[in-house]
Protein backbone atom coordinates (compact mmCIF):
# COMPACT_ATOMS: atom_id res chain seq x y z
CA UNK A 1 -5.76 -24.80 -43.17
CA UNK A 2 -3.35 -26.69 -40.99
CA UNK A 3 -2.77 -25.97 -37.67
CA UNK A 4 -0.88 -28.54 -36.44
CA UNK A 5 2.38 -26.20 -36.24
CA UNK A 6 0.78 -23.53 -34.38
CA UNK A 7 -0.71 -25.19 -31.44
CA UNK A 8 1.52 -23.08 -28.59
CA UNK A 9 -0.55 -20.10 -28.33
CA UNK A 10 1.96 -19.47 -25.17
CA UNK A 11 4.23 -17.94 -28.50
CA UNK A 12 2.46 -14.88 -28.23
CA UNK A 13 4.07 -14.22 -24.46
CA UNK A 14 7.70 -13.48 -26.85
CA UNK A 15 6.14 -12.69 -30.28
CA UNK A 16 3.90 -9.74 -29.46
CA UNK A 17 5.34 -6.03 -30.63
CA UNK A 18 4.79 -5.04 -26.21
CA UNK A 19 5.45 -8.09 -24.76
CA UNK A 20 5.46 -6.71 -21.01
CA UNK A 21 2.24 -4.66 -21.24
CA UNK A 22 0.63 -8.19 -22.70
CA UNK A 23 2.25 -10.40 -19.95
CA UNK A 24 1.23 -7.77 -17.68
CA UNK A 25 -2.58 -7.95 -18.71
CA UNK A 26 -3.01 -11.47 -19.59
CA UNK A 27 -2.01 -11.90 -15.63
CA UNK A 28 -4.10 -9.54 -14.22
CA UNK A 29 -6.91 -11.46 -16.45
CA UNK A 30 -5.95 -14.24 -15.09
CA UNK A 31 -6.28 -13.22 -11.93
CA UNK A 32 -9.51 -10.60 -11.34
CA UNK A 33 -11.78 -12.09 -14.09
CA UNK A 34 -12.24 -15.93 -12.63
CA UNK A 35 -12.44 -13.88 -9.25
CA UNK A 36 -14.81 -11.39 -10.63
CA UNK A 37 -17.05 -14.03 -11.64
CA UNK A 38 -17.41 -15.67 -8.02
CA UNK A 39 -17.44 -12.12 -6.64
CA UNK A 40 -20.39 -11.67 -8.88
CA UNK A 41 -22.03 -15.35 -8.29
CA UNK A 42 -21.75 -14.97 -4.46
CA UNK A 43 -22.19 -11.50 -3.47
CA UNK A 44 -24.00 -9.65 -6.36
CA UNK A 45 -20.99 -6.91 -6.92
CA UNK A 46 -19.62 -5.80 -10.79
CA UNK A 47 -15.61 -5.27 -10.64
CA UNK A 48 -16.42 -1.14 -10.09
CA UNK A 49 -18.24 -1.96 -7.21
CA UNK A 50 -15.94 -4.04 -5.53
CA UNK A 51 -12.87 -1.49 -6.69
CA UNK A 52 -14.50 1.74 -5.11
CA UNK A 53 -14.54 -0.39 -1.52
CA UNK A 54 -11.54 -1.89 -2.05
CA UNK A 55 -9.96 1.69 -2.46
CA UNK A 56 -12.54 3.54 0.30
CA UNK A 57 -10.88 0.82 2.91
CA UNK A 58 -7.36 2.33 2.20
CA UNK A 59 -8.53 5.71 2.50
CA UNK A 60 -10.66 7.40 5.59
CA UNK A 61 -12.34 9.97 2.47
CA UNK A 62 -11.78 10.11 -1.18
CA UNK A 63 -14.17 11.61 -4.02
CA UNK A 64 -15.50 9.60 -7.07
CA UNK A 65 -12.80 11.43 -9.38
CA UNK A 66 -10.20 10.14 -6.65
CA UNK A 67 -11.36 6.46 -7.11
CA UNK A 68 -11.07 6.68 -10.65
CA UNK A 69 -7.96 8.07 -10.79
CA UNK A 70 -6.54 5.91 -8.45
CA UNK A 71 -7.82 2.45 -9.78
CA UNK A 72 -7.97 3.72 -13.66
CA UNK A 73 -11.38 2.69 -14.28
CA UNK A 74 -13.63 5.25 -16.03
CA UNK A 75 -15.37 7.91 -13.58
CA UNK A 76 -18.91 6.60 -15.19
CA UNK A 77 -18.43 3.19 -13.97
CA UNK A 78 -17.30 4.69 -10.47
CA UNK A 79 -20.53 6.94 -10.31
CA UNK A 80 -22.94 4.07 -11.27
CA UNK A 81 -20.65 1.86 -8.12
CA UNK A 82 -21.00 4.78 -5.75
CA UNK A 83 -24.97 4.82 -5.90
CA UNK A 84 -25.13 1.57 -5.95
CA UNK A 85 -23.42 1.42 -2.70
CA UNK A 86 -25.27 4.05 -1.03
CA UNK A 87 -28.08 2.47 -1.79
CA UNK A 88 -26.94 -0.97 0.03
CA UNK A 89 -25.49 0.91 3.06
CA UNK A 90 -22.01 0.31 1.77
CA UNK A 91 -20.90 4.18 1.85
CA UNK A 92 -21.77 6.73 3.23
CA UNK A 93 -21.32 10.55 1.77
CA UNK A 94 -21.33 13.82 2.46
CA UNK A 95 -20.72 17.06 0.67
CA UNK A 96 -17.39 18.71 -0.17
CA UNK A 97 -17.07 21.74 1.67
CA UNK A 98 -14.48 23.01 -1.19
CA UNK A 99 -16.52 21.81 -4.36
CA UNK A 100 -20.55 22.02 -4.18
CA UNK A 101 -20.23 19.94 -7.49
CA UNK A 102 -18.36 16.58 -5.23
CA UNK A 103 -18.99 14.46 -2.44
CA UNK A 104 -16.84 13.18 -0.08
CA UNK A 105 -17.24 8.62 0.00
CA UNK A 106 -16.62 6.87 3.26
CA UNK A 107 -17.02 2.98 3.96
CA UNK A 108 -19.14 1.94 6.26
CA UNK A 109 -18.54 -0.90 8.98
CA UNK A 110 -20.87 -3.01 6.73
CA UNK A 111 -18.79 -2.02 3.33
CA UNK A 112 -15.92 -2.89 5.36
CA UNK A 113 -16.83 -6.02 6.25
CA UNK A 114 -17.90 -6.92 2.96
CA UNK A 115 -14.32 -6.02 1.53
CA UNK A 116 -12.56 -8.46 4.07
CA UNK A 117 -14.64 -11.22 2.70
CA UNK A 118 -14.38 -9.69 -1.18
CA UNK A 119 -10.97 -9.65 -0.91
CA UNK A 120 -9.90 -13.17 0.12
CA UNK A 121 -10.89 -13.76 -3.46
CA UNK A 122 -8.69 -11.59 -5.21
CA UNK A 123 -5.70 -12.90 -2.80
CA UNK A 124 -6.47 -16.54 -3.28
CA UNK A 125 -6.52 -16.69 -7.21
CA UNK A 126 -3.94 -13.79 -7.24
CA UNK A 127 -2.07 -16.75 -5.61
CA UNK A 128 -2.87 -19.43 -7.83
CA UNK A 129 -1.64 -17.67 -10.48
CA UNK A 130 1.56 -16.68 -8.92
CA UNK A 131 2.49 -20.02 -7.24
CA UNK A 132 4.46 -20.93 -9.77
CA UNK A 133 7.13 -18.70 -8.74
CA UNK A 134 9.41 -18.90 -5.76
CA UNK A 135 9.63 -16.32 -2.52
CA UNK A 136 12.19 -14.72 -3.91
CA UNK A 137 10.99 -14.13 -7.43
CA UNK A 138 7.35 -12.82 -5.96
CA UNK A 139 9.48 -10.66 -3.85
CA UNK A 140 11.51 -8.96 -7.09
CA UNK A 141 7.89 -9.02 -9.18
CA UNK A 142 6.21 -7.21 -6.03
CA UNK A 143 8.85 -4.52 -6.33
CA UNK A 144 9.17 -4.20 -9.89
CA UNK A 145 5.24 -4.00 -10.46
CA UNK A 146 5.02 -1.38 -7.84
CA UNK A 147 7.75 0.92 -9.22
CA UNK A 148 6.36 0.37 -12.80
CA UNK A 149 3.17 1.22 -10.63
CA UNK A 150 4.06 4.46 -9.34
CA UNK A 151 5.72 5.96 -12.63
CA UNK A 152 2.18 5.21 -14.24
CA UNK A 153 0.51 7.11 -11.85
CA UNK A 154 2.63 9.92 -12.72
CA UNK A 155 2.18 9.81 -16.50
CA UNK A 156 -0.25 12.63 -18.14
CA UNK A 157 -3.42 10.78 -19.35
């Protein structure tokens, strides 16, 4: 077998059948899994963890189902996060008033403080990964990925 043709495994980037939606997650690999890793070396947090405070600092209440819908991670891997972080002092919660069967998640000052030194992380290798392009170009991505963004969230699952 001879391989000596087929050494640019970049190929793939213009080869692939959905060349966007691979782009799209190779770079967000790139980005939250070498993160993830010192997020997980240094603080002790899995990636659903870290998502359900990065979410409950952007919002004053939201429910479990609202932090998976929001970040697209399964409601499971939310749940286990959530008790979790009750259990560190992370969140606090208290029932719905509306729906016996959820429970309304709030950060605490100490999950909020833990975010602001999470998230450095995600912003410096997000970054790295990006500083190949110029002002401009991050500008046009930021815009694009946020419109491509929003009509996801309103897609039927």
């Amino acid at each position: 077998m001879d391989r000596s043709n087929d050494t640019d495994l970049t190929r793939i980037f213009d080869t692939i059948e959905y060349p966007e939606a691979y782009r799209i997650t190779y770079l967000a690999n790139a980005i939250v899994f070498p993160a993830y890793a010192e997020i997980k070396r240094d603080f002790g947090l899995v990636r659903a963890e870290y998502i359900l405070l990065a979410c409950l600092s952007h919002f004053d209440i939201l429910t479990a189902q609202d932090v998976a819908r929001i970040s697209r991670r399964p409601r499971n891997t939310i749940s286990r996060a959530v008790h979790r972080m009750l259990k560190d002092g992370y969140l606090d919660r208290a029932p719905d008033p509306a729906d016996g069967r959820q429970s309304w998640l709030q950060i605490t000052p100490a999950g909020r403080a833990l975010h602001a030194q999470i998230s450095v992380y995600l912003s410096r290798r997000q970054d790295d990964v990006l500083a190949g392009l110029s002002t401009d170009e991050r500008e046009t991505l930021a815009t694009l990925l946020k419109k491509a963004a929003l009509n996801a969230a309103n897609l039927d699952d």
